[in-house]
N, C-alpha and C. Protein backbone atom coordinates (compact mmCIF):
# COMPACT_ATOMS: atom_id res chain seq x y z
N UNK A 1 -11.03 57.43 -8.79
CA UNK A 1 -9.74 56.97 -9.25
C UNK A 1 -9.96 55.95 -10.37
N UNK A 2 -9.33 56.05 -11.43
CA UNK A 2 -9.83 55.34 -12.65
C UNK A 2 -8.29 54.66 -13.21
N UNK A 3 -8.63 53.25 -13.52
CA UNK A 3 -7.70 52.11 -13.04
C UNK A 3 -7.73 51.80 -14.82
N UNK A 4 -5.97 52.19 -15.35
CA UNK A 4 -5.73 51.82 -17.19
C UNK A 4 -4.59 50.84 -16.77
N UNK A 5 -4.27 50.33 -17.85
CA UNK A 5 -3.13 49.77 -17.93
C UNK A 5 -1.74 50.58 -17.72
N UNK A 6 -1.51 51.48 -18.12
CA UNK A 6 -0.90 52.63 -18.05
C UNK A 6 -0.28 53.17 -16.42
N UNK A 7 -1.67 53.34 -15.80
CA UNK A 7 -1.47 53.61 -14.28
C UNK A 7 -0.14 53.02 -13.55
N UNK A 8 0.55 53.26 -12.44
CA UNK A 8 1.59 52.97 -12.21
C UNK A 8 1.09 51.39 -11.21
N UNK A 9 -0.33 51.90 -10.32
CA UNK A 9 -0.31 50.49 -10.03
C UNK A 9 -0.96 49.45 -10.25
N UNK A 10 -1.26 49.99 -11.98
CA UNK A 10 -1.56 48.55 -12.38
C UNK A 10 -0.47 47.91 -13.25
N UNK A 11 0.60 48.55 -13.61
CA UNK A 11 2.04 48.19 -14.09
C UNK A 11 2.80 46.85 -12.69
N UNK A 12 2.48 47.45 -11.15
CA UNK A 12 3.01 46.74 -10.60
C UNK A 12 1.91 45.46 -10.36
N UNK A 13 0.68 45.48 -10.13
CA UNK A 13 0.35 44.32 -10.51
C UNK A 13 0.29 43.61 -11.41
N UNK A 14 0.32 44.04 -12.73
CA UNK A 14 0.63 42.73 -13.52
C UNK A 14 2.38 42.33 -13.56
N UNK A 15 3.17 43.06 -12.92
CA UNK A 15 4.78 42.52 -12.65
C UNK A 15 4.50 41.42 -11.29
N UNK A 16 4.01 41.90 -10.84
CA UNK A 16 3.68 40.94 -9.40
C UNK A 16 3.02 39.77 -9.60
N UNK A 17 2.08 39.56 -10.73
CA UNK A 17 1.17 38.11 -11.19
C UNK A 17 1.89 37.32 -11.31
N UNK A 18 3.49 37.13 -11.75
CA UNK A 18 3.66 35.83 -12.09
C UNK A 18 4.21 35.51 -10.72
N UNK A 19 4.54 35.96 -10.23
CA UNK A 19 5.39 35.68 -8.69
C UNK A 19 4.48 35.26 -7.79
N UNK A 20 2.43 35.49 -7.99
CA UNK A 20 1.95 35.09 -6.88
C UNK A 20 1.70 33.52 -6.72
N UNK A 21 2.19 32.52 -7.48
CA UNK A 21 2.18 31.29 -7.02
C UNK A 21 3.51 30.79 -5.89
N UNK A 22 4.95 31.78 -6.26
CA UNK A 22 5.45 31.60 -5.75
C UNK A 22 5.38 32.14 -3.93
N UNK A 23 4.92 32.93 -4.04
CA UNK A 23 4.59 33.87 -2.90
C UNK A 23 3.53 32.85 -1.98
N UNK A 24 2.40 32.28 -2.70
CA UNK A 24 1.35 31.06 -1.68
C UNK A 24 2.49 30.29 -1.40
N UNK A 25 3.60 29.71 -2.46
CA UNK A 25 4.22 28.41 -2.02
C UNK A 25 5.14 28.55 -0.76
N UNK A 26 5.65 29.93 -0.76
CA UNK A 26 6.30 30.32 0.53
C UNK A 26 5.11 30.77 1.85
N UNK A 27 4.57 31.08 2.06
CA UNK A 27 3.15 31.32 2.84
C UNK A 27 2.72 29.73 3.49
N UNK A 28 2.61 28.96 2.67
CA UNK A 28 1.94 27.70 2.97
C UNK A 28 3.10 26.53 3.70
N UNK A 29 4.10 26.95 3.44
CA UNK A 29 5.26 26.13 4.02
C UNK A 29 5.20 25.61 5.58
N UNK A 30 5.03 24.57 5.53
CA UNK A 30 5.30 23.73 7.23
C UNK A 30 6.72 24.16 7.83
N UNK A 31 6.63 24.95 8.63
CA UNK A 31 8.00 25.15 9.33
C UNK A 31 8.70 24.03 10.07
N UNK A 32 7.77 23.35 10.94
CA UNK A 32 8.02 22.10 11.24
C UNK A 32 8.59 21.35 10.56
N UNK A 33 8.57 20.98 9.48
CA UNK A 33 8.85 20.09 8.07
C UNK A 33 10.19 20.22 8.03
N UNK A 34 11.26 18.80 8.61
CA UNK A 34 12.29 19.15 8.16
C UNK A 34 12.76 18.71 6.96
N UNK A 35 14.15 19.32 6.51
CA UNK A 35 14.45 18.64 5.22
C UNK A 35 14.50 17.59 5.38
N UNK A 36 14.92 16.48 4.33
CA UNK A 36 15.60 15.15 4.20
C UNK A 36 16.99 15.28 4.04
N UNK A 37 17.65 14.88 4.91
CA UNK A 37 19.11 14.60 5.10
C UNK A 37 19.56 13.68 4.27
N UNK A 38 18.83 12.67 3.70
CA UNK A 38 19.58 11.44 2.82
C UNK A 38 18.65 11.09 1.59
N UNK A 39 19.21 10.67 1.18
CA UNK A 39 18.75 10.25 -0.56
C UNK A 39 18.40 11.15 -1.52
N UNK A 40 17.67 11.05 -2.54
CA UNK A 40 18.07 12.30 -3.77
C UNK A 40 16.27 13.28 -4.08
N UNK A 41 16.89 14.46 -4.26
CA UNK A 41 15.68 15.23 -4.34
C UNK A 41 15.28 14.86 -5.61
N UNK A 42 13.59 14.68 -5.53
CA UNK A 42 13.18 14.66 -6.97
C UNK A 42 12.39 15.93 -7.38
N UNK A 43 13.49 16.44 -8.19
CA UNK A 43 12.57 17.67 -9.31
C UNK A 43 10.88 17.38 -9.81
N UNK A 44 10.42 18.78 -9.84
CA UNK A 44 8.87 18.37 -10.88
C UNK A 44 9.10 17.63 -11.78
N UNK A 45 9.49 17.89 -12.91
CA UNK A 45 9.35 17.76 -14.48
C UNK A 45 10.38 16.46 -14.51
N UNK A 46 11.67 16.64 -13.99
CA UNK A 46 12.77 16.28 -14.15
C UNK A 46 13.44 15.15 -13.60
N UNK A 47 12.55 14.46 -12.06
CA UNK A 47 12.87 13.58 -11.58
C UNK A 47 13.95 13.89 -10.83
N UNK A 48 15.06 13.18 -10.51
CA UNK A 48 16.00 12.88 -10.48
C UNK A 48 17.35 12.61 -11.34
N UNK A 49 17.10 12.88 -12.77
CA UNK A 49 18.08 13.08 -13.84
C UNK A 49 18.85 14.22 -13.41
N UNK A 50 19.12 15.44 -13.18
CA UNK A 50 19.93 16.08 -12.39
C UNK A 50 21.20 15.31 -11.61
N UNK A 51 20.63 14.55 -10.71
CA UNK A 51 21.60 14.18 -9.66
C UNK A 51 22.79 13.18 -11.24
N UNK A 52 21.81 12.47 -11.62
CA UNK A 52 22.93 11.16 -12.32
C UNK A 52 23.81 12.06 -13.43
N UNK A 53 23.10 13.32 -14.18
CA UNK A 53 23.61 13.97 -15.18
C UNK A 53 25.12 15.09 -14.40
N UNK A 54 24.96 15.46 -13.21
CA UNK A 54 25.73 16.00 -12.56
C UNK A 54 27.06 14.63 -12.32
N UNK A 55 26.47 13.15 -11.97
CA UNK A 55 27.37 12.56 -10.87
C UNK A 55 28.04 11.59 -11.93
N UNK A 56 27.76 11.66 -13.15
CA UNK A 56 28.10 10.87 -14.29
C UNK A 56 29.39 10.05 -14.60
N UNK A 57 30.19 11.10 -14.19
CA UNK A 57 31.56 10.75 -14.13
C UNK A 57 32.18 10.02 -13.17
N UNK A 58 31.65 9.98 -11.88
CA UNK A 58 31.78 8.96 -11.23
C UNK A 58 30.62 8.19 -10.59
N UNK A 59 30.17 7.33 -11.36
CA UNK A 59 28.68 7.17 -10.69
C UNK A 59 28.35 5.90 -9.83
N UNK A 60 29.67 5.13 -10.19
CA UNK A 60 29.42 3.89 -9.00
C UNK A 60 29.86 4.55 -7.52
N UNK A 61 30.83 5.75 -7.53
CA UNK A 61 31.25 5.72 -6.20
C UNK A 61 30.03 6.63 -5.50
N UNK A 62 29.18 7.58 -6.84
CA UNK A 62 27.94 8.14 -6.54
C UNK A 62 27.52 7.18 -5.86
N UNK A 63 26.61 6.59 -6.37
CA UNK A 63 25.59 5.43 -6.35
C UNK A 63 25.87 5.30 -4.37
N UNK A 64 27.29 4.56 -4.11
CA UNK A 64 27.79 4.05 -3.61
C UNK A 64 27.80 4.81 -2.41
N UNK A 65 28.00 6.52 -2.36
CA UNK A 65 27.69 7.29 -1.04
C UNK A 65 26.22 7.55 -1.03
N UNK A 66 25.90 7.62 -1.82
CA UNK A 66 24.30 7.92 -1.50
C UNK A 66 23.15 6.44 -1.07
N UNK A 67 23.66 5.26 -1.35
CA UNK A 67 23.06 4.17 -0.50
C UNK A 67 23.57 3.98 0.32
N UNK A 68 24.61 4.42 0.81
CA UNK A 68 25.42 4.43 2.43
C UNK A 68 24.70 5.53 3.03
N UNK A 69 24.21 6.11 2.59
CA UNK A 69 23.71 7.04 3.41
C UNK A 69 22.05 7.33 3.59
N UNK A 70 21.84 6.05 2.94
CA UNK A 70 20.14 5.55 3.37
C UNK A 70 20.27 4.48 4.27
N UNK A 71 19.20 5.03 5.76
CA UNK A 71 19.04 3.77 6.61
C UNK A 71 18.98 1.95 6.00
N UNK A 72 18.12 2.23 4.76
CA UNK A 72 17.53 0.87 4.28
C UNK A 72 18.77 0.40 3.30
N UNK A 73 19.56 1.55 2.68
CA UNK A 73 20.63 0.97 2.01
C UNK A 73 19.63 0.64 0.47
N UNK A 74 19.12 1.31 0.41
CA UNK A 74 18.33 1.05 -1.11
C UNK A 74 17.35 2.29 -1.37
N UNK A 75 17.67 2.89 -2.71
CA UNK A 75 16.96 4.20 -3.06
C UNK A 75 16.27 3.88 -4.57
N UNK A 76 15.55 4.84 -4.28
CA UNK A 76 14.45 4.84 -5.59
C UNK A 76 14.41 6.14 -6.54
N UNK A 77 14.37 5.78 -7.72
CA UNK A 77 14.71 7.18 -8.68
C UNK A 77 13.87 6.97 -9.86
N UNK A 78 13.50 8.44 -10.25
CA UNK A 78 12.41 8.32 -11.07
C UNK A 78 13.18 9.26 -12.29
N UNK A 79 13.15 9.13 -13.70
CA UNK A 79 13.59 10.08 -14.24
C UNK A 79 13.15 10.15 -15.72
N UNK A 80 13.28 11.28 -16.37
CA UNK A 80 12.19 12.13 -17.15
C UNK A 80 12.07 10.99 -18.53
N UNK A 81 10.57 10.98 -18.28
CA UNK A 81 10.42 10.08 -19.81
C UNK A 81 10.55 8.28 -19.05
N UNK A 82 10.85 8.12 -18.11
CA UNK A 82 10.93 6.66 -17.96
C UNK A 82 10.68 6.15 -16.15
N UNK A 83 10.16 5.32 -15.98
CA UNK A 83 9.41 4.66 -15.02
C UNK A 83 10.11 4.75 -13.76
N UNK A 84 11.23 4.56 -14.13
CA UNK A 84 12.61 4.62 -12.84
C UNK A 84 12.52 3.20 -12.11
N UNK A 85 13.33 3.34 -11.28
CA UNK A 85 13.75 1.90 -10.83
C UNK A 85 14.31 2.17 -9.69
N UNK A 86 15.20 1.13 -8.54
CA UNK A 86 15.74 1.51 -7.21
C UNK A 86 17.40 0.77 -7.45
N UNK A 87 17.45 1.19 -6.46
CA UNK A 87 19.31 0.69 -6.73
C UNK A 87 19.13 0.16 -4.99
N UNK A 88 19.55 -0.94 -5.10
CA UNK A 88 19.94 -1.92 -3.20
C UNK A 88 21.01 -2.49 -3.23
N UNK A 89 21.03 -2.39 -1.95
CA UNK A 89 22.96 -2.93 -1.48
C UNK A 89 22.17 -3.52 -0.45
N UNK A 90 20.78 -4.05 0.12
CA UNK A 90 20.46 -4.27 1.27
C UNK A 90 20.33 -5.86 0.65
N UNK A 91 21.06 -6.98 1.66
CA UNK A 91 21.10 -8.32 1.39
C UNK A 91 19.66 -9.23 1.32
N UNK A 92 18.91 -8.44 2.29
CA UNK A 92 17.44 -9.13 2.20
C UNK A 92 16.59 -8.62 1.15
N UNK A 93 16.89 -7.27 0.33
CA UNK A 93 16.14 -7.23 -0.86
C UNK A 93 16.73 -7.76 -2.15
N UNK A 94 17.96 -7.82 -1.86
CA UNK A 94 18.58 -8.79 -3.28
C UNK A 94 18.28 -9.82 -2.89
N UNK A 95 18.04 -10.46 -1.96
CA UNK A 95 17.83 -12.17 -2.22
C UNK A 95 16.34 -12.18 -2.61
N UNK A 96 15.27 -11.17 -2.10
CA UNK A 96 14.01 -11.00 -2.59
C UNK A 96 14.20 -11.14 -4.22
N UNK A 97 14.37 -10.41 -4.56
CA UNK A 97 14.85 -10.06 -6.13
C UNK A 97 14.93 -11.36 -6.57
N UNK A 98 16.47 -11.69 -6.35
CA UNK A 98 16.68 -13.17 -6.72
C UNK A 98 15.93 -14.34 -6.69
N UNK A 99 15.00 -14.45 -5.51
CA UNK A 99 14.26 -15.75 -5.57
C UNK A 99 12.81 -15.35 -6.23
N UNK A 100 12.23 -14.18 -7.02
CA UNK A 100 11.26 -14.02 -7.33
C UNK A 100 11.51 -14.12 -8.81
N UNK A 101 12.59 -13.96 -9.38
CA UNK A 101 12.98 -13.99 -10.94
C UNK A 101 12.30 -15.69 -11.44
N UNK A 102 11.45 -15.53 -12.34
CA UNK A 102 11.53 -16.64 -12.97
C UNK A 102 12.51 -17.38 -14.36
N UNK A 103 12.11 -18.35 -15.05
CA UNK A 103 13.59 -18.33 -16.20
C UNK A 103 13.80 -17.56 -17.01
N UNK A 104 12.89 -16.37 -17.54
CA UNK A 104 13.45 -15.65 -18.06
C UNK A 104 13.63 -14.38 -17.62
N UNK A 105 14.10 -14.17 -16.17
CA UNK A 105 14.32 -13.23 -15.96
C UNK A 105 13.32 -12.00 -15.44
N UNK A 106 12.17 -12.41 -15.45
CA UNK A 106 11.07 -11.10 -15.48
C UNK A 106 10.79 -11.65 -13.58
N UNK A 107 10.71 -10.25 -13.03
CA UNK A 107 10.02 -10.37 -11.52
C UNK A 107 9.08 -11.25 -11.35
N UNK A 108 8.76 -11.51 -10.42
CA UNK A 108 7.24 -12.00 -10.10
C UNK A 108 6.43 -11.76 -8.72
N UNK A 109 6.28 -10.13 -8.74
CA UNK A 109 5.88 -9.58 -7.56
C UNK A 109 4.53 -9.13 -7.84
C-alpha cells in the first residue's frame, strides 16, 4: 500500500493535524476539577480584557457584582499589554494599602 498526498487517508490526516492539540487538551482533562464559580476567567493571550470590554457600559455595578461574589471581596486582573492590578472592597486590605503609601504615593510592599 503506497501512501501520496493524494490518497484519501492521507487527505484525512493532514485535516485531522490541526485539531490534535485540541483532542490531548480534551483527553488530559481532570474530571474532578471543578469549575470556578466566582471571579473572572483569564483568557491566554487576552487576559481578562474580554470581561471589562463586554461590561464597559456599566462597570462600577460590574466591578461591584463580581467582588460580591468573591469570598475575599477583592479580585485580580491581568490584561493584554499591561501588568494588571486588583480591585478590593475588603476593609483590611484598603487600610493595608493606605498605611503602606508613602508621600508620594508609591506602595511600599
Amino acid at each position: 500500500m503506497e501512501l501520496s498526498l493524494t490518497s484519501p487517508l492521507a487527505l484525512q490526516l493532514l485535516l485531522l493535524l490541526p485539531l490534535l492539540p485540541l483532542i490531548c487538551s480534551l483527553l488530559r482533562r481532570d474530571p474532578k476539577k471543578q469549575p470556578r464559580a466566582h471571579g473572572l476567567k483569564a483568557y491566554p493571550l487576552l487576559g481578562t480584557l474580554p470581561h471589562f470590554v463586554k461590561n464597559q457600559h456599566r462597570f462600577l455595578d460590574w466591578c461591584t457584582d463580581v467582588i460580591n461574589r468573591e469570598p475575599t471581596h477583592t479580585i485580580s486582573f491581568k490584561v493584554l499589554g499591561f501588568t494588571g492590578g486588583a480591585i478590593t472592597a475588603n476593609p483590611a486590605n484598603v487600610e493595608h494599602i493606605l498605611e503602606t503609601r508613602d508621600e508620594s504615593g508609591n506602595l511600599n510592599c
